[in-house]
C-alpha atoms as a PDB file:
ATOM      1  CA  UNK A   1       6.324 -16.189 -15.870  1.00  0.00           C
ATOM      2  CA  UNK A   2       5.004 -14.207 -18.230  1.00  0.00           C
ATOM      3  CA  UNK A   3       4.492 -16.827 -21.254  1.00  0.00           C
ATOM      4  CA  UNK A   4       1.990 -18.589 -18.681  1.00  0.00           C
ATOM      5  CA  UNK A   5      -0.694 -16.366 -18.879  1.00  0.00           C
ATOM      6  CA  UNK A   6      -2.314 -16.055 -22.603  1.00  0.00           C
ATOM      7  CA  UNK A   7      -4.078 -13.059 -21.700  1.00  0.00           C
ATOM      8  CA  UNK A   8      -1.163 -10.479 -22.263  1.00  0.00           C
ATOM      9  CA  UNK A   9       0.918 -10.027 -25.246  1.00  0.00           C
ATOM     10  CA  UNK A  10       2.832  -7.778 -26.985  1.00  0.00           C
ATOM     11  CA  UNK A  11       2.576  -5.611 -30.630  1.00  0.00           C
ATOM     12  CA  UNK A  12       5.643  -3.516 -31.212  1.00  0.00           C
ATOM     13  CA  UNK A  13       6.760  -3.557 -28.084  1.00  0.00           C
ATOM     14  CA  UNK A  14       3.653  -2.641 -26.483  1.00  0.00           C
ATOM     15  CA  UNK A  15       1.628  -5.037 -23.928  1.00  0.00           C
ATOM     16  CA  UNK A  16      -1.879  -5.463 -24.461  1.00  0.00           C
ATOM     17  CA  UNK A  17      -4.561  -7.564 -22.453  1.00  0.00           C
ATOM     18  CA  UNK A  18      -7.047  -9.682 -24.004  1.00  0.00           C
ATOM     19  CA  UNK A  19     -10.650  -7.972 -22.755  1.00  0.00           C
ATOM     20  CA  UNK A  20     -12.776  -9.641 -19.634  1.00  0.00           C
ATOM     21  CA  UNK A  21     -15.833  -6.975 -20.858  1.00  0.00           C
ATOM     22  CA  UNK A  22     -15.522  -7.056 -24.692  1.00  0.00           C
ATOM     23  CA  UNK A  23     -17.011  -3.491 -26.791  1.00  0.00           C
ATOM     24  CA  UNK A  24     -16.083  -1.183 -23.275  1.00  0.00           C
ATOM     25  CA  UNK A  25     -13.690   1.157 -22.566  1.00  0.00           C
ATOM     26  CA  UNK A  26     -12.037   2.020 -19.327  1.00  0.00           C
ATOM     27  CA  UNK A  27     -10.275   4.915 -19.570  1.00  0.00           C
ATOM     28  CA  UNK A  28     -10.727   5.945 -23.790  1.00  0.00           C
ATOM     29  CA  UNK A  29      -7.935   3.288 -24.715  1.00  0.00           C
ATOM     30  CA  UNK A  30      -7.815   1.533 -27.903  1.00  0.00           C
ATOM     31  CA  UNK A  31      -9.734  -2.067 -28.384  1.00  0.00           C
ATOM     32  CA  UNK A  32      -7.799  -4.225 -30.799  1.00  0.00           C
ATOM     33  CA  UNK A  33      -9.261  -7.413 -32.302  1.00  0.00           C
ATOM     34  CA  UNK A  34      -6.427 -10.455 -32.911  1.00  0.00           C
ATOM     35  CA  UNK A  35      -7.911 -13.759 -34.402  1.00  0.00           C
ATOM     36  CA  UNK A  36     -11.482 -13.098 -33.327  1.00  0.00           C
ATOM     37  CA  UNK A  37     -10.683 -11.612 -29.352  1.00  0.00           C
ATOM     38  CA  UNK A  38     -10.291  -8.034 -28.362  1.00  0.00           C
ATOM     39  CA  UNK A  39      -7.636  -6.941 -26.730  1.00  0.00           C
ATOM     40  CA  UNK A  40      -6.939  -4.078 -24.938  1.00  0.00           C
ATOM     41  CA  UNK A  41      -3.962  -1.770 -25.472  1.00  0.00           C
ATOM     42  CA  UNK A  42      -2.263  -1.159 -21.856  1.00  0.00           C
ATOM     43  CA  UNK A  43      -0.818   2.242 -21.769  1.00  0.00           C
ATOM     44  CA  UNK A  44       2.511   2.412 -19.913  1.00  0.00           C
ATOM     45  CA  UNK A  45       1.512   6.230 -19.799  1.00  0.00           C
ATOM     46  CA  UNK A  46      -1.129   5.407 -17.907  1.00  0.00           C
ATOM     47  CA  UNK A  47       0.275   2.406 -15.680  1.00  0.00           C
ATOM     48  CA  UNK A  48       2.998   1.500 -13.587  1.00  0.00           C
ATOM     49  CA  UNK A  49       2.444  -1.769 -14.138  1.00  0.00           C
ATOM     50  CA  UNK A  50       2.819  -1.835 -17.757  1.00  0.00           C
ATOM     51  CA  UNK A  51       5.775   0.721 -17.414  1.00  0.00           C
ATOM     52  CA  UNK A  52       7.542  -2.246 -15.837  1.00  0.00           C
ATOM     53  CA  UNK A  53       6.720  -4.369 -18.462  1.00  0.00           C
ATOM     54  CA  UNK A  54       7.567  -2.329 -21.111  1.00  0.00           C
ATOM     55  CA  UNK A  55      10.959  -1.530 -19.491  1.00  0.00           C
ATOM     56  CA  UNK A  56      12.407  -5.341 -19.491  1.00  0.00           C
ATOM     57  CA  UNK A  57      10.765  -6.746 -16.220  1.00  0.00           C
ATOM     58  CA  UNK A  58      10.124 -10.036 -15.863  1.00  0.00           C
ATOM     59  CA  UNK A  59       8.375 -10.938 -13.221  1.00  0.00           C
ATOM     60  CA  UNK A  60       5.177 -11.523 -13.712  1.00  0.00           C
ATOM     61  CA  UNK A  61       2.618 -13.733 -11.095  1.00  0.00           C
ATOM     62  CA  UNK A  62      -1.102 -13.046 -13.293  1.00  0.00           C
ATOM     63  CA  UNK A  63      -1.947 -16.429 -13.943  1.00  0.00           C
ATOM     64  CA  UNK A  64      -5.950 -16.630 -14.699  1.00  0.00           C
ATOM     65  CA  UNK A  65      -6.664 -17.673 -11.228  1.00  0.00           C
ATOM     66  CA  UNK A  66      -4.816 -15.737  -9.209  1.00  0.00           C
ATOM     67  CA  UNK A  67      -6.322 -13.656  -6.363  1.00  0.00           C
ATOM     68  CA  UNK A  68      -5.110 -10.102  -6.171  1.00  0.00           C
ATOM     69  CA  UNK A  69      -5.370  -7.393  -3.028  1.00  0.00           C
ATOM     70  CA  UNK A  70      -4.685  -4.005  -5.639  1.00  0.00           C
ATOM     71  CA  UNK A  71      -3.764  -1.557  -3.141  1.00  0.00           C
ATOM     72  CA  UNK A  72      -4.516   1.835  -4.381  1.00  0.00           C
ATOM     73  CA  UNK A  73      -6.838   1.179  -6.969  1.00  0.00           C
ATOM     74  CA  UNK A  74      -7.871   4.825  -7.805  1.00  0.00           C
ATOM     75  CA  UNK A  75     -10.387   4.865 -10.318  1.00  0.00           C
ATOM     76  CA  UNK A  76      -9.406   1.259 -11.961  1.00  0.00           C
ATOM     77  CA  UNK A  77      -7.218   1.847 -14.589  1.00  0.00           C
ATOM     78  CA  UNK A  78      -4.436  -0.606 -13.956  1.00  0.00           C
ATOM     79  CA  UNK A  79      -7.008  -3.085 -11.766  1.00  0.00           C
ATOM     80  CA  UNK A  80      -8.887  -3.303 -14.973  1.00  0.00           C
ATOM     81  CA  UNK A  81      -6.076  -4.843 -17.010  1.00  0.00           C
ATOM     82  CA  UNK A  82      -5.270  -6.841 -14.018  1.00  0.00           C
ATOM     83  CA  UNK A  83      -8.976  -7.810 -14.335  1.00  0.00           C
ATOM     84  CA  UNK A  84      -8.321  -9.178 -17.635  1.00  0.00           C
ATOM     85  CA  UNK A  85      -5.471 -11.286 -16.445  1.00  0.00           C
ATOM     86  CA  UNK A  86      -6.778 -13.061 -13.904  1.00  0.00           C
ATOM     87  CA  UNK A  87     -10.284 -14.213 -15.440  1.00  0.00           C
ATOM     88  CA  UNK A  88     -10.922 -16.747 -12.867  1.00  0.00           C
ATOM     89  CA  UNK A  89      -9.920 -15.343  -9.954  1.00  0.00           C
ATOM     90  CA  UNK A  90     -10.356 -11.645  -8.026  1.00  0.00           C
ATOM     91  CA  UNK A  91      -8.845  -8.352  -7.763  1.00  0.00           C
ATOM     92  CA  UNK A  92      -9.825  -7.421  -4.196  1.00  0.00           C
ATOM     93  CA  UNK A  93      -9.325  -3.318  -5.342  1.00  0.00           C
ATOM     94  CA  UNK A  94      -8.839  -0.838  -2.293  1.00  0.00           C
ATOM     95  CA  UNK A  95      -9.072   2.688  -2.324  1.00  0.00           C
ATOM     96  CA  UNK A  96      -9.131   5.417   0.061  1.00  0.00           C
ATOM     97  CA  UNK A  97     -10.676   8.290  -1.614  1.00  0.00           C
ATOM     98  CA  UNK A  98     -14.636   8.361  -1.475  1.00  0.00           C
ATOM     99  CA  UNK A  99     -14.499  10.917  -4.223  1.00  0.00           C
ATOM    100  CA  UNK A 100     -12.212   8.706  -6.640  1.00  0.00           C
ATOM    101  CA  UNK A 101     -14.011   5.539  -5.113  1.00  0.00           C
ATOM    102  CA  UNK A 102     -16.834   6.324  -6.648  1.00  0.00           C
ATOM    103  CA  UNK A 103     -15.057   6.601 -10.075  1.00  0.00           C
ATOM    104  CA  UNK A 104     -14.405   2.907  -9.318  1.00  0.00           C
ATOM    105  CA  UNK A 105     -17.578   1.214  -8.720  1.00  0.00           C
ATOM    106  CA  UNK A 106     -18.545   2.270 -12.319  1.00  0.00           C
ATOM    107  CA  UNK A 107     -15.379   0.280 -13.363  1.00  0.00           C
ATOM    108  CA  UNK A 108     -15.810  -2.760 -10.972  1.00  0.00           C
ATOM    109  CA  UNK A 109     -19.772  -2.829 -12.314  1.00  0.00           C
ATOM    110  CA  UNK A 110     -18.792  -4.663 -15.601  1.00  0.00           C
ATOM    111  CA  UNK A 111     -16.343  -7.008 -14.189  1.00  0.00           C
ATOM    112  CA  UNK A 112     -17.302  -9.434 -11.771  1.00  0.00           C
ATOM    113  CA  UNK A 113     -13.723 -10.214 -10.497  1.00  0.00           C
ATOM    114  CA  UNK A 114     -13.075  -6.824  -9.479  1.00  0.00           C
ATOM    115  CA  UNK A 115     -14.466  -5.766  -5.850  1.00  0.00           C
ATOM    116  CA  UNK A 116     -14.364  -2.687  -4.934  1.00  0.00           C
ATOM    117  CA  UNK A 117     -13.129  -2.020  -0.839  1.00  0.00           C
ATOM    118  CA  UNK A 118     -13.132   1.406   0.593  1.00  0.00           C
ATOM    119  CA  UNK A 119     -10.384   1.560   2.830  1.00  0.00           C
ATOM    120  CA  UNK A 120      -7.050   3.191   4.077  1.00  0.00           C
ATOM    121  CA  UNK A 121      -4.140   0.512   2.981  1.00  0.00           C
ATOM    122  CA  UNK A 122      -2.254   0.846   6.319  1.00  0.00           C
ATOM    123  CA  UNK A 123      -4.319  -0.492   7.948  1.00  0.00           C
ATOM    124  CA  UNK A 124      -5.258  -4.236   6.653  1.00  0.00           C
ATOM    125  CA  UNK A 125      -7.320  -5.515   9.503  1.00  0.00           C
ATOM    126  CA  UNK A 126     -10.161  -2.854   8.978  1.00  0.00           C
ATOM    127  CA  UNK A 127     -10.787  -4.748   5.578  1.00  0.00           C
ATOM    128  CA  UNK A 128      -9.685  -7.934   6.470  1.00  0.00           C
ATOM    129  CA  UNK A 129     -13.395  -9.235   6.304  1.00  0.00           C
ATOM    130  CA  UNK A 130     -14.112  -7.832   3.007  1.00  0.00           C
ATOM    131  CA  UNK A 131     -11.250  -9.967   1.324  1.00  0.00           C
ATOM    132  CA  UNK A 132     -10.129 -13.435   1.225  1.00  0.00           C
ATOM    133  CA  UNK A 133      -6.447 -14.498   0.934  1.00  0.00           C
ATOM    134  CA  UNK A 134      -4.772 -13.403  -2.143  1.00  0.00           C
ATOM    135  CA  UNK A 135      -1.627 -14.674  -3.618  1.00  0.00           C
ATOM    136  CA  UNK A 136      -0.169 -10.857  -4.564  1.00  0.00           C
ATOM    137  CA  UNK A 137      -0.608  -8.041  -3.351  1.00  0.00           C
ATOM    138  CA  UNK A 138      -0.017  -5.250  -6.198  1.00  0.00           C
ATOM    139  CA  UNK A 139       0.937  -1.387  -4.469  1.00  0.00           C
ATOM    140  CA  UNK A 140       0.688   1.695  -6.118  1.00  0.00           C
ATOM    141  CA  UNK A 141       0.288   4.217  -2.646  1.00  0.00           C
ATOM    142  CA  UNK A 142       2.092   7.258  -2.491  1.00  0.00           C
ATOM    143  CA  UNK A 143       2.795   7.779   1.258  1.00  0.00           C
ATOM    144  CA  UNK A 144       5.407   7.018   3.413  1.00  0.00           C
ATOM    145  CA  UNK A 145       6.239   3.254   4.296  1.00  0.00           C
ATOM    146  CA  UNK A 146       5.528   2.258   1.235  1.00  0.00           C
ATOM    147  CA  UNK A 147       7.649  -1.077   1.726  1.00  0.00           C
ATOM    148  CA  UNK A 148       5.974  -1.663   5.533  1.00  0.00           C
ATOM    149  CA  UNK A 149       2.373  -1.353   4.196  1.00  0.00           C
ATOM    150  CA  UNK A 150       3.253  -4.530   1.233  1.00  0.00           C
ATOM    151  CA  UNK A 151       4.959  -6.487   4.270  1.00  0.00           C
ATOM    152  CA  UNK A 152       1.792  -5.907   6.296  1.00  0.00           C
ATOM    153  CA  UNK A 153      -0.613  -6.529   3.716  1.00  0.00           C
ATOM    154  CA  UNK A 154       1.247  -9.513   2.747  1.00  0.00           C
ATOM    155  CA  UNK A 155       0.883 -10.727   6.111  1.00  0.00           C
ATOM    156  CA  UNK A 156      -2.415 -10.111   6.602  1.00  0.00           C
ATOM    157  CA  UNK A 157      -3.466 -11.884   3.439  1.00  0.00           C
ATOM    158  CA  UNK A 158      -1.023 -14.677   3.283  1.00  0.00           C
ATOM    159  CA  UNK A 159       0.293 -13.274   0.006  1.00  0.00           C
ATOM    160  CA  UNK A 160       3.487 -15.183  -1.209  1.00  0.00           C
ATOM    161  CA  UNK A 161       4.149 -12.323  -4.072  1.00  0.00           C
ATOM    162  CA  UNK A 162       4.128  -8.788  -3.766  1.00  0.00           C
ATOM    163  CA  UNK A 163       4.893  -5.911  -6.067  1.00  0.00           C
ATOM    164  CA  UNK A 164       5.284  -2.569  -4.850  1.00  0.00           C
ATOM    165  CA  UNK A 165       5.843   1.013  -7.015  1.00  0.00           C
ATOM    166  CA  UNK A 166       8.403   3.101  -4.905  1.00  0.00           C
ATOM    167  CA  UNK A 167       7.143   6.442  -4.995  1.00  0.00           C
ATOM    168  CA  UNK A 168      10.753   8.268  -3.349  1.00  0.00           C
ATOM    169  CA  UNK A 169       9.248  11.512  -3.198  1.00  0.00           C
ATOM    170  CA  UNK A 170       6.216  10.417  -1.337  1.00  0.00           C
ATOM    171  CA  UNK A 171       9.161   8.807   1.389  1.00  0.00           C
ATOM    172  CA  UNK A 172      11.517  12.185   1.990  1.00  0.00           C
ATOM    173  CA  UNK A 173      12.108  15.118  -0.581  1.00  0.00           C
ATOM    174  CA  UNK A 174      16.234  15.532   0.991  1.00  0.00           C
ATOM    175  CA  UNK A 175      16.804  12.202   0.384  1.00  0.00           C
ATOM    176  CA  UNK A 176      18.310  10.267  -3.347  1.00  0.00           C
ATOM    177  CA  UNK A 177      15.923   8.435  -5.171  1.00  0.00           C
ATOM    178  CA  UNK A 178      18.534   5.634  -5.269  1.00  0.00           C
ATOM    179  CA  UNK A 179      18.616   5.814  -1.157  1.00  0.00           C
ATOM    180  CA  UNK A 180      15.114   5.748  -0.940  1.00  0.00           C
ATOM    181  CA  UNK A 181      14.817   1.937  -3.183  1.00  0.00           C
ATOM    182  CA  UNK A 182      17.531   0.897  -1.216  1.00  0.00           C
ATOM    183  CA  UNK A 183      15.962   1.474   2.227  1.00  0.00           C
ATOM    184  CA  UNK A 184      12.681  -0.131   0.853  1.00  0.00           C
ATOM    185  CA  UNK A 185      13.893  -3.113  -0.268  1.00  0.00           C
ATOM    186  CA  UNK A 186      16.362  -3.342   2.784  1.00  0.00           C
ATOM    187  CA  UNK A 187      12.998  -2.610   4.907  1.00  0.00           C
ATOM    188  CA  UNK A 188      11.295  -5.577   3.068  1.00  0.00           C
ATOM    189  CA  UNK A 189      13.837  -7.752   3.637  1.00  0.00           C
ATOM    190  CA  UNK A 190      13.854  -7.234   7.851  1.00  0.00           C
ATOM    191  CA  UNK A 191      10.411  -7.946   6.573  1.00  0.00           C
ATOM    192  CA  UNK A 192      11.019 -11.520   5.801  1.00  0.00           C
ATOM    193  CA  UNK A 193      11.038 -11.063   1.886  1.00  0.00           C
ATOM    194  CA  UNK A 194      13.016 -11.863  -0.465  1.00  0.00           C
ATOM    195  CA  UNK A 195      13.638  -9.151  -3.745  1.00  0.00           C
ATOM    196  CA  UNK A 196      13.236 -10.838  -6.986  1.00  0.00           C
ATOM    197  CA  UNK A 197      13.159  -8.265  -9.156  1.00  0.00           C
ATOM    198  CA  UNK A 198      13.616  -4.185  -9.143  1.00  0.00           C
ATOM    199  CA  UNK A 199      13.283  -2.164 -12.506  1.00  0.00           C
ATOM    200  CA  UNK A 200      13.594   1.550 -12.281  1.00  0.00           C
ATOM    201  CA  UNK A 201      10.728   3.765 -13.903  1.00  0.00           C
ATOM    202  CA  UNK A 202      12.324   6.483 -14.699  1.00  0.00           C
ATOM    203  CA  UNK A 203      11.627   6.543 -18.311  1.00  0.00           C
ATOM    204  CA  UNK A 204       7.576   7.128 -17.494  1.00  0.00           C
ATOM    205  CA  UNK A 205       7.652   8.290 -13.912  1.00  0.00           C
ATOM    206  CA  UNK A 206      10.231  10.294 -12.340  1.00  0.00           C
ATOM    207  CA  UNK A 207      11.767   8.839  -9.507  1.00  0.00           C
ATOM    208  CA  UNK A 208       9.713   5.589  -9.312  1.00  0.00           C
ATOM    209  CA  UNK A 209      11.189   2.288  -8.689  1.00  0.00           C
ATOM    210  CA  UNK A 210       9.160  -1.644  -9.018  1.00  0.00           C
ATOM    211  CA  UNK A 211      10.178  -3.404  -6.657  1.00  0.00           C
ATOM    212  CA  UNK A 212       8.981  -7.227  -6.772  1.00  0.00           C
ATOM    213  CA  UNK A 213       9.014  -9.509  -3.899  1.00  0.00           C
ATOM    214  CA  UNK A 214       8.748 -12.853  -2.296  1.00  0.00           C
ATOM    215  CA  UNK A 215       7.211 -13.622   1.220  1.00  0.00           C
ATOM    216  CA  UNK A 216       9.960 -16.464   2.997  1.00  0.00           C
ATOM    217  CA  UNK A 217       8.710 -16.477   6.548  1.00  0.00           C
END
């Protein structure tokens, strides 16, 4: 899927998004110009997202109109390249932190499809009128049920994609990494989902799995 969006490519090896707010920086990366249009380089230091890219994984539902719920925005790093992906559609971008919420309304106030929602990502229906249906839902929330709060997001939202970054240490310290991806995406499937995709992040973030998903119910 990732050959039918024209706003992310590669340069040695490296995925880069083609800028929604041209000359501006999010977060001191570099700005690249190819045949006229700046791109931005996409850190896989710096995002989970791109660490699954950069590590083989395939799955990929940006098209430029999609409609995104980004649970666990933080400060916008990641929802800003997501930003650039989707040019034409939103990145509904919730957050819990007031303190690191704040950091985010400076990123959402150059890009008009990002919308910044303070709000805790367990519970969906205290944001529910501050967002539309979405198509994905994107995770990055290091708590426990990580797997239970995509399935109830994706519900919420009548999301048919979801993509979730398994934090195990965030689920229980005694327990294997490898234990801890199982249960999630054996949780997601009691869910009604279907796994498309997993891709372990190990190379950029210690015991962190992707896990990509399907809604079938």
């Amino acid at each position: 899927m990732i050959r039918d969006n024209e706003n992310v490519m590669f340069i040695d090896g490296r995925p880069l998004t083609r800028s929604a707010d041209p000359g501006r920086r999010v977060y001191g990366e570099r700005l690249i110009d190819i045949s006229g249009k700046e791109h931005r380089e996409w850190s896989p230091n710096r995002s989970k997202l791109s660490a699954y890219l950069c590590l083989g994984g395939s799955f990929f539902p940006f098209l430029e109109n999609t409609n995104v719920l980004y649970l666990g925005a933080a400060s916008g790093t990641t929802a800003s390249h997501v930003s650039d992906l989707v040019p034409f559609g939103k990145v509904y971008c919730v957050e819990f932190s007031p303190r690191t919420f704040r950091d985010l309304l400076g990123t959402c106030e150059f890009r008009k499809n990002m919308i910044p929602v303070l709000g805790d990502a367990t519970s969906p229906e205290g944001y529910r009128f501050a967002v539309d249906n979405v198509d994905v839902v994107y995770q990055d929330v290091a708590q426990k049920g990580q797997a239970d709060i995509l399935a109830d997001n994706m519900e919420c939202f009548s999301a048919r994609y979801g993509m979730v970054s398994i934090k195990a240490r965030s689920e229980d310290v005694t327990v294997s990494p490898e234990k801890i991806f199982d249960r999630a995406c054996g949780r997601l499937e009691k869910r009604g989902l279907r796994i498309l995709e997993t891709v372990s992040l190990e190379r950029y973030e210690k015991a962190h799995m992707m896990i990509a998903a399907e809604m079938i119910l």
